[in-house]
PDB file of N, CA and C in Angstrom:
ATOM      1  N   UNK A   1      21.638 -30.658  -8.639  1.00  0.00           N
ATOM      2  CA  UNK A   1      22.362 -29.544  -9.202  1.00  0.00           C
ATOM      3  C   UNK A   1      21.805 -28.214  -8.674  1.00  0.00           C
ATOM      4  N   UNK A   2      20.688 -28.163  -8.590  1.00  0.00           N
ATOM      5  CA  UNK A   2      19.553 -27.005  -8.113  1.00  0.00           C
ATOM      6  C   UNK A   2      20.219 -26.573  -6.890  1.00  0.00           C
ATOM      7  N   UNK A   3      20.322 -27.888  -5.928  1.00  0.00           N
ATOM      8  CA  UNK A   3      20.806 -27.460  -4.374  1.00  0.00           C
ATOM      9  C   UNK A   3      22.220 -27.075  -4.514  1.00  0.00           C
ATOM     10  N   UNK A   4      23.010 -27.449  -5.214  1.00  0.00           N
ATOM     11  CA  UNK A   4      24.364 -27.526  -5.026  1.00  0.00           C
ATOM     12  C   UNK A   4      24.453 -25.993  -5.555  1.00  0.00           C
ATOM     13  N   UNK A   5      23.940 -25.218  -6.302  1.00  0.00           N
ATOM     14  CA  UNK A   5      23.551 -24.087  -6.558  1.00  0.00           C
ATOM     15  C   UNK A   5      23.359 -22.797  -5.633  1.00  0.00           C
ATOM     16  N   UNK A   6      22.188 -23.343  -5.307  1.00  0.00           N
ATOM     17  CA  UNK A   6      21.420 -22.485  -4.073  1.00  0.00           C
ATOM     18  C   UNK A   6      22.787 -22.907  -2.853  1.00  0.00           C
ATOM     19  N   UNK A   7      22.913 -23.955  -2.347  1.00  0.00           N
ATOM     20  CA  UNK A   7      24.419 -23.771  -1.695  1.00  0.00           C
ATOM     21  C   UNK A   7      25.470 -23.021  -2.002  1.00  0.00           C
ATOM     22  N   UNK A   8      25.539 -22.803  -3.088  1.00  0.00           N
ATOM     23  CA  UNK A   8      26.807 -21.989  -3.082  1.00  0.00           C
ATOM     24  C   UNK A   8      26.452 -20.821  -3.255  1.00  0.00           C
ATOM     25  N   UNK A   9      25.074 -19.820  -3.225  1.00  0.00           N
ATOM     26  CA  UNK A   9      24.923 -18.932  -3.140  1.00  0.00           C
ATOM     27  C   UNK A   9      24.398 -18.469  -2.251  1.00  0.00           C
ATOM     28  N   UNK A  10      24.386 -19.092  -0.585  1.00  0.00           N
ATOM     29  CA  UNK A  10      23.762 -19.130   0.383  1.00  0.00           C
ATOM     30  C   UNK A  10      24.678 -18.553   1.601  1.00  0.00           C
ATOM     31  N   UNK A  11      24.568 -17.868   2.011  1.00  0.00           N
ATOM     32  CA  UNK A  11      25.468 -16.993   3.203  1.00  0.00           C
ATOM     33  C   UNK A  11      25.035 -16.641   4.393  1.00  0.00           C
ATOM     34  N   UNK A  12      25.773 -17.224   5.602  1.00  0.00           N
ATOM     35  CA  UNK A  12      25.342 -16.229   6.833  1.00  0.00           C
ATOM     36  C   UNK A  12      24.297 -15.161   7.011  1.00  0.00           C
ATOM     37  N   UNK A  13      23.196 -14.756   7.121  1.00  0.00           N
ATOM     38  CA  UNK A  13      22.713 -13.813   7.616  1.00  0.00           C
ATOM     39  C   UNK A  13      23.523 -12.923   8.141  1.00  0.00           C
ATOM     40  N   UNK A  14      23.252 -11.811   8.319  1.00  0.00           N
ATOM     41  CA  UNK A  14      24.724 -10.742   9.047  1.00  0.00           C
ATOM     42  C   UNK A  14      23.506  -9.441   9.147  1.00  0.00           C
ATOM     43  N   UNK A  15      22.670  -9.061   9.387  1.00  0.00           N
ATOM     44  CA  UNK A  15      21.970  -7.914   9.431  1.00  0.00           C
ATOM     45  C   UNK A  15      22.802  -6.765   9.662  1.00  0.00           C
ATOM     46  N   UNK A  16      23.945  -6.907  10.684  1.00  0.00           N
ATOM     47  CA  UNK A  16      24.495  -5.557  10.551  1.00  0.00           C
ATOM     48  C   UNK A  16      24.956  -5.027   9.294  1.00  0.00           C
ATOM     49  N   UNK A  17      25.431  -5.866   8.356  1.00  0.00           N
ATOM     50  CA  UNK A  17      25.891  -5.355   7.387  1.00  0.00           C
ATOM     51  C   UNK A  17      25.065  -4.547   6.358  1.00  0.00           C
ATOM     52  N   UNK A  18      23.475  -4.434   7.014  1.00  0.00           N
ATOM     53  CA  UNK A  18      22.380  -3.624   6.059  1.00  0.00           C
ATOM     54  C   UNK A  18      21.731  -2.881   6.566  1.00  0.00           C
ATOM     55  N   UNK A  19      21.627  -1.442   6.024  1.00  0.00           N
ATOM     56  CA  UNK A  19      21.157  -0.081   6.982  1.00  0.00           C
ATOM     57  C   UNK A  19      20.375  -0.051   5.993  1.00  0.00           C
ATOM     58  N   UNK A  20      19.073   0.578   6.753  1.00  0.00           N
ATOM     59  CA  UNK A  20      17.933   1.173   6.510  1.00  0.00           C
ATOM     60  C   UNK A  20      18.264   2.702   5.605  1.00  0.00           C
ATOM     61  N   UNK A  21      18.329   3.081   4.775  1.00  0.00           N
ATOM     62  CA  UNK A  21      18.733   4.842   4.165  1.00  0.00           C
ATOM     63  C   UNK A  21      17.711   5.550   4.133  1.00  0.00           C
ATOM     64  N   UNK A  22      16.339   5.175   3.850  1.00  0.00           N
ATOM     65  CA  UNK A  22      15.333   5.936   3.817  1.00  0.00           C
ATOM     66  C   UNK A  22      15.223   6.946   4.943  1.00  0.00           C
ATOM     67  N   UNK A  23      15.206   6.409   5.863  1.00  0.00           N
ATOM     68  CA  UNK A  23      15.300   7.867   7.174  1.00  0.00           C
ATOM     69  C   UNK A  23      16.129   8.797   6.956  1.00  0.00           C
ATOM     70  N   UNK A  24      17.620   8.069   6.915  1.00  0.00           N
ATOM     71  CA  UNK A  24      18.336   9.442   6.491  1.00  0.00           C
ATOM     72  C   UNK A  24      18.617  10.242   5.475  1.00  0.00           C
ATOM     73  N   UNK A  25      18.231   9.855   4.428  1.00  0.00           N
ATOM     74  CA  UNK A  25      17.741  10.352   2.777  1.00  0.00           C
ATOM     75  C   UNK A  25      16.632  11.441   3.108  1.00  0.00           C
ATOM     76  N   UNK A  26      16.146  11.207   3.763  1.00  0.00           N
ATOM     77  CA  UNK A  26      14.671  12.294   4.093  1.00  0.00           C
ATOM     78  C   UNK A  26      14.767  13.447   5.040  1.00  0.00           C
ATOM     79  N   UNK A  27      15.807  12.966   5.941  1.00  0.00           N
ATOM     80  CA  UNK A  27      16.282  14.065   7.088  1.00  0.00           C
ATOM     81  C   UNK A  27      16.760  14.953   6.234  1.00  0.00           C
ATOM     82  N   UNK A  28      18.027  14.423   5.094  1.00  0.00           N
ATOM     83  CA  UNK A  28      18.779  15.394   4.475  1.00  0.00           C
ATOM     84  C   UNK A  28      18.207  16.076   3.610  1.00  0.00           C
ATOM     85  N   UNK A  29      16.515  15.833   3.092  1.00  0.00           N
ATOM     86  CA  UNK A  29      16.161  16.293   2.258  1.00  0.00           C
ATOM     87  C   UNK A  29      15.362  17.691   2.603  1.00  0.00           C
ATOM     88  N   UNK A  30      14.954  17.027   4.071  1.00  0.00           N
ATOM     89  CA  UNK A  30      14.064  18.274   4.516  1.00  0.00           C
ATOM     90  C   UNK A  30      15.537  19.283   4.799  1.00  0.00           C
ATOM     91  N   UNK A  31      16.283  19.064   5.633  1.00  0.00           N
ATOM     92  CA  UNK A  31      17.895  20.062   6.208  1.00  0.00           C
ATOM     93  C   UNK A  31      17.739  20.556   4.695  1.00  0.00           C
ATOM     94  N   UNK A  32      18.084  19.920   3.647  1.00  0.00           N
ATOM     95  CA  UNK A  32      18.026  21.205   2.365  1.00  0.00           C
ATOM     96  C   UNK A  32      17.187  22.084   2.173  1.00  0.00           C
ATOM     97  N   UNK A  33      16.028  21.492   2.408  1.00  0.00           N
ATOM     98  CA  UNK A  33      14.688  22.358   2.061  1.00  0.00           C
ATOM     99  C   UNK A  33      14.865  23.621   2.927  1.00  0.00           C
ATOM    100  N   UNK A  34      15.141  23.273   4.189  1.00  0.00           N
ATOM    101  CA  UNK A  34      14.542  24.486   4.801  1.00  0.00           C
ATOM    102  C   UNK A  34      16.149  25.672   5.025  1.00  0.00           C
ATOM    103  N   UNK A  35      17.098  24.782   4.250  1.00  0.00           N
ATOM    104  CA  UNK A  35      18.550  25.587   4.445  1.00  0.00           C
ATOM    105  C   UNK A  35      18.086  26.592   3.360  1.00  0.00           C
ATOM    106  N   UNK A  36      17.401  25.871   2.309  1.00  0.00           N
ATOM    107  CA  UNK A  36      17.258  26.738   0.817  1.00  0.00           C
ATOM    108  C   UNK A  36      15.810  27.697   0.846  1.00  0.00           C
ATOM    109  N   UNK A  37      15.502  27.961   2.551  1.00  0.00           N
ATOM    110  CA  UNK A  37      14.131  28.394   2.714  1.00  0.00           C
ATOM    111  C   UNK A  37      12.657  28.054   2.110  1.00  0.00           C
ATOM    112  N   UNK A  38      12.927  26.684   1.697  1.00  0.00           N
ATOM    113  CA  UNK A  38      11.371  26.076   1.120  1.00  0.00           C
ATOM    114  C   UNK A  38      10.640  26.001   2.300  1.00  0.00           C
ATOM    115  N   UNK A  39       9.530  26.121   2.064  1.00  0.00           N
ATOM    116  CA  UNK A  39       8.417  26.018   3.164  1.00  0.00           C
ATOM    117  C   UNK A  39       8.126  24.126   3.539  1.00  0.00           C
ATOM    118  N   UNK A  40       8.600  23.999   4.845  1.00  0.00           N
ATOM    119  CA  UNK A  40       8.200  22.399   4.737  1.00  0.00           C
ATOM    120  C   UNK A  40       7.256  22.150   6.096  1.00  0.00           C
ATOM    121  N   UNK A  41       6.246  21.850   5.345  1.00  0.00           N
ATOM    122  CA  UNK A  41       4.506  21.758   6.145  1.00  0.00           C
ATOM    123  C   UNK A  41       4.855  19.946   6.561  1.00  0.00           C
ATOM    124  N   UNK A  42       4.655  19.834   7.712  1.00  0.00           N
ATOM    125  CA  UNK A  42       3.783  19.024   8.920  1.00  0.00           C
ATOM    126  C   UNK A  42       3.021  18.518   8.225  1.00  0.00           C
ATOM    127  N   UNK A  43       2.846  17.259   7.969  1.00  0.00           N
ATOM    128  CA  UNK A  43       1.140  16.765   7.554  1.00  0.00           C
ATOM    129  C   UNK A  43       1.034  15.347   8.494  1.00  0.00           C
ATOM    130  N   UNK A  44      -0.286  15.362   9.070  1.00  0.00           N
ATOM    131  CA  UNK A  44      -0.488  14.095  10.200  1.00  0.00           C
ATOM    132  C   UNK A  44      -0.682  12.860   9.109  1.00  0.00           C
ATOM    133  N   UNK A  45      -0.420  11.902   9.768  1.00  0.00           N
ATOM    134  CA  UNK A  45      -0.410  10.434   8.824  1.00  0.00           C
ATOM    135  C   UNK A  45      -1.740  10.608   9.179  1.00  0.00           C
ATOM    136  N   UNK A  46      -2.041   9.692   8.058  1.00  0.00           N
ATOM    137  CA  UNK A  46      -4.053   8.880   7.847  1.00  0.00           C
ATOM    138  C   UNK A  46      -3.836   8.046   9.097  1.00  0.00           C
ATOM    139  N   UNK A  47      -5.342   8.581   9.797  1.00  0.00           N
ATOM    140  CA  UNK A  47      -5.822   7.545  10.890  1.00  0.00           C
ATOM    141  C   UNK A  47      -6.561   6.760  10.175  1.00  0.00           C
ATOM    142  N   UNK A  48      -6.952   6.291   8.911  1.00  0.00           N
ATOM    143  CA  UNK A  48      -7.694   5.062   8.111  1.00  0.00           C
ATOM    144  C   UNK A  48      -8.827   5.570   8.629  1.00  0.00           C
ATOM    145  N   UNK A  49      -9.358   6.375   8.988  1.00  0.00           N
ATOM    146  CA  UNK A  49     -10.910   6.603   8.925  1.00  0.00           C
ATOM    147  C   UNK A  49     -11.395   6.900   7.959  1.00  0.00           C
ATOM    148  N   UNK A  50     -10.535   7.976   6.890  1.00  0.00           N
ATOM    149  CA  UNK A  50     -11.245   8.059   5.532  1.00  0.00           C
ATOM    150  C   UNK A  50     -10.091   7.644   4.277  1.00  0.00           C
ATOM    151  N   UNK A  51     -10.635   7.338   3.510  1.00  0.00           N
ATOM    152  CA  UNK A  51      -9.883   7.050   2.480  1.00  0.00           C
ATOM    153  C   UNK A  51      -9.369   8.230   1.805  1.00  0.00           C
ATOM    154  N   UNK A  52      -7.945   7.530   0.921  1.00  0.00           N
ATOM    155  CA  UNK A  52      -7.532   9.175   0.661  1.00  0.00           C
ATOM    156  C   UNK A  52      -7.328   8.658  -0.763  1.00  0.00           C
ATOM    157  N   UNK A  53      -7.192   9.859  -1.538  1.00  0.00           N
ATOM    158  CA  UNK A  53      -6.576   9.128  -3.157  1.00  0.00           C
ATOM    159  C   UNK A  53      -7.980   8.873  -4.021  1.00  0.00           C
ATOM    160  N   UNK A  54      -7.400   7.943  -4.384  1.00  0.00           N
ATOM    161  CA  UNK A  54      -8.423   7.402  -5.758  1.00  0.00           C
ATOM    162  C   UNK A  54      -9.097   5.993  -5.472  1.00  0.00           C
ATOM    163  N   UNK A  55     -10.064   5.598  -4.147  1.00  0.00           N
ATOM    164  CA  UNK A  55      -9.673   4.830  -3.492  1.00  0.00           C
ATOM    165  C   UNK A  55     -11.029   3.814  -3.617  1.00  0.00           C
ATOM    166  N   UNK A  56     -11.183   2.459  -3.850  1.00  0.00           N
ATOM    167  CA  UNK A  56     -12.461   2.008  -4.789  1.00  0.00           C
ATOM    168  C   UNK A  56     -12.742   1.691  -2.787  1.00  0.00           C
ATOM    169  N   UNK A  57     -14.388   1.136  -2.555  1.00  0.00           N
ATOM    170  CA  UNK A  57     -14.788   1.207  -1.128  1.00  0.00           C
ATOM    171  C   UNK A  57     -15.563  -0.785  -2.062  1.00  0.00           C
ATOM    172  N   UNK A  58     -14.631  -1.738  -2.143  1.00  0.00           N
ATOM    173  CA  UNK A  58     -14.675  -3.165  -2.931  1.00  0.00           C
ATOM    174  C   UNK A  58     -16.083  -3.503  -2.233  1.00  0.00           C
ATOM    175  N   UNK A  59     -16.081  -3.224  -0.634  1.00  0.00           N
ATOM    176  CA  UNK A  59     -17.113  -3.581  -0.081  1.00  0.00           C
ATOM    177  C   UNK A  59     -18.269  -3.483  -0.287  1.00  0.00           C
ATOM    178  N   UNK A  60     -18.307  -2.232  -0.392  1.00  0.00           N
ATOM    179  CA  UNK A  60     -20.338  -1.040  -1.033  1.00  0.00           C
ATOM    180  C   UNK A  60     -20.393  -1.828  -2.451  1.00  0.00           C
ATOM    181  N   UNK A  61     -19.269  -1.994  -2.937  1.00  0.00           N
ATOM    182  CA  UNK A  61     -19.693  -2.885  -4.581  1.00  0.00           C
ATOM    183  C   UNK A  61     -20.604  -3.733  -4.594  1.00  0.00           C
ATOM    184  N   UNK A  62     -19.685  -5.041  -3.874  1.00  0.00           N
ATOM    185  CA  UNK A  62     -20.197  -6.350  -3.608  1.00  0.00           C
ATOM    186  C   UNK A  62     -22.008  -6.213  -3.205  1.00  0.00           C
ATOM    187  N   UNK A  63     -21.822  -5.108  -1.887  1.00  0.00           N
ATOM    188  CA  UNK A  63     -23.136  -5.529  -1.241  1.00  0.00           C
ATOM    189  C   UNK A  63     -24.215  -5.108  -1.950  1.00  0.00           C
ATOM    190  N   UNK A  64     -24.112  -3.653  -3.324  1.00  0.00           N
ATOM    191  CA  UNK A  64     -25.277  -3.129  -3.888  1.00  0.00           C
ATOM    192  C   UNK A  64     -25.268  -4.555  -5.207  1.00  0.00           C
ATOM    193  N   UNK A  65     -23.949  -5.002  -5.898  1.00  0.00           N
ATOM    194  CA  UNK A  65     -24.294  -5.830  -6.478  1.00  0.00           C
ATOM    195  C   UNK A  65     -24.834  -7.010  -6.204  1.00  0.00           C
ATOM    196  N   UNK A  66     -25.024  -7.641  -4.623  1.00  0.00           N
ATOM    197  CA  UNK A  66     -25.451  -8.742  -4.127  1.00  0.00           C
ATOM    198  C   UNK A  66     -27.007  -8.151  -4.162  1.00  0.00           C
ATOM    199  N   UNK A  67     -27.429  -6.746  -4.073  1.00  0.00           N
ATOM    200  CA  UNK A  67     -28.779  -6.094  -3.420  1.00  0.00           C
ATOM    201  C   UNK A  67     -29.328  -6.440  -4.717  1.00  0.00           C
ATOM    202  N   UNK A  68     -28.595  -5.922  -5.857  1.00  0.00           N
ATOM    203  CA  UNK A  68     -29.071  -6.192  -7.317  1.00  0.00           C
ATOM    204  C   UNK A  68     -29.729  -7.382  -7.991  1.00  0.00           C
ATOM    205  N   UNK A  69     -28.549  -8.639  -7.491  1.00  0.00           N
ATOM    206  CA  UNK A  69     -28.864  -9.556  -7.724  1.00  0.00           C
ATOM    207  C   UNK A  69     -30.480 -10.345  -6.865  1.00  0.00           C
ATOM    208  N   UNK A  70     -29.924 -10.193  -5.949  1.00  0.00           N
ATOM    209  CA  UNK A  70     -31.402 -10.603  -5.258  1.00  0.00           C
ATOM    210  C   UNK A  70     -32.498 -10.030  -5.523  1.00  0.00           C
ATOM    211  N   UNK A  71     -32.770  -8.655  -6.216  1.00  0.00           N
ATOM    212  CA  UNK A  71     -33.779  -7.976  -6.545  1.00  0.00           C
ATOM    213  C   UNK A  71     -34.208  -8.382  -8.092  1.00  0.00           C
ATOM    214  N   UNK A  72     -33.163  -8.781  -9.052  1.00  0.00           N
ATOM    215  CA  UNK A  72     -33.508  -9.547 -10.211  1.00  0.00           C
ATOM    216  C   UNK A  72     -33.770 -11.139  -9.860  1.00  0.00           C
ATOM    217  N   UNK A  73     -33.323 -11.472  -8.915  1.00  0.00           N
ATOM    218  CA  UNK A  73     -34.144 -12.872  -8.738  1.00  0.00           C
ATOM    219  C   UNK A  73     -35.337 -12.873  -8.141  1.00  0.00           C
ATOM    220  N   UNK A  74     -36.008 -12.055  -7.324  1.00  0.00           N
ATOM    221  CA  UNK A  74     -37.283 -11.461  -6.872  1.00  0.00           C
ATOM    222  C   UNK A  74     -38.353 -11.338  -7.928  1.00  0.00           C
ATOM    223  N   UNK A  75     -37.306 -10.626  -9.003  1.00  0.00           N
ATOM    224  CA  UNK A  75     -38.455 -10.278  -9.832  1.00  0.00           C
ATOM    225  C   UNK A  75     -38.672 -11.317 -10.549  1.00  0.00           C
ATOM    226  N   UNK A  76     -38.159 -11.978 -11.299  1.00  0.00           N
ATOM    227  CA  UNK A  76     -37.809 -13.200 -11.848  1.00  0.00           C
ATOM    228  C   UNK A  76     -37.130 -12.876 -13.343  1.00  0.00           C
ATOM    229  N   UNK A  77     -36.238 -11.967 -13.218  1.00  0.00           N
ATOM    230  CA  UNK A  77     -35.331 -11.244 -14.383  1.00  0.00           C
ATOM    231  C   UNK A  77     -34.196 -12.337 -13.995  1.00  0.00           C
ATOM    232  N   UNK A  78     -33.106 -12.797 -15.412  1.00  0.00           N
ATOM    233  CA  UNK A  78     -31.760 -13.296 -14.718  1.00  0.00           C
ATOM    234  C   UNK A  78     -30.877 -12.746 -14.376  1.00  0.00           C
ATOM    235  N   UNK A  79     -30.091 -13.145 -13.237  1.00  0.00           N
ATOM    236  CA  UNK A  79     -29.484 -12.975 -12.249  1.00  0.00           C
ATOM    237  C   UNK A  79     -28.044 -12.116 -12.602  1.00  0.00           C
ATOM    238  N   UNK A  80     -27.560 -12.157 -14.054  1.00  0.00           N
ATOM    239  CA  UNK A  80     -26.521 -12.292 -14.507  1.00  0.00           C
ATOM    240  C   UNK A  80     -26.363 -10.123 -14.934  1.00  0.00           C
ATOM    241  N   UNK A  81     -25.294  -9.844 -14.533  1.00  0.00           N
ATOM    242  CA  UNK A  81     -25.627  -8.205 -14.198  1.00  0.00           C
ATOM    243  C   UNK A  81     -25.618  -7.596 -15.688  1.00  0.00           C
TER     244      UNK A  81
END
């Protein structure tokens, strides 16, 4: 029943029939902006060299909590943070 289902709701692929809008939603947004004289600033995309935002670095976690742990098993404190 499942397949006979999914069969009948199953269609050709057709890609032409689906446009991307985001590009042109954004063209028209800036053409307003700057028809209505808003100031519209250039900003370069992130080359991922630095993080931007609110942005946790998961890695530095792990390794000071791995540094932690090995330093309470050194001492002979338990391991558990």
């Amino acid at each position: 029943m499942a397949e006979l289902l999914v069969d009948a709701m199953t269609t050709a692929w057709k890609p032409e029939q689906y446009h991307d809008t985001y590009h042109d939603d954004l063209l028209r947004l800036i053409a307003e902006k700057v028809k209505n004289g808003e100031q519209v600033e250039a900003v370069a995309p992130a080359t991922g060299d630095a993080p931007e935002g609110n942005v946790v670095d998961i890695v530095a976690l792990l390794r000071r909590s791995v540094e932690r742990a090995a330093e309470r098993q050194e001492s002979g404190r338990p391991t558990a943070p």
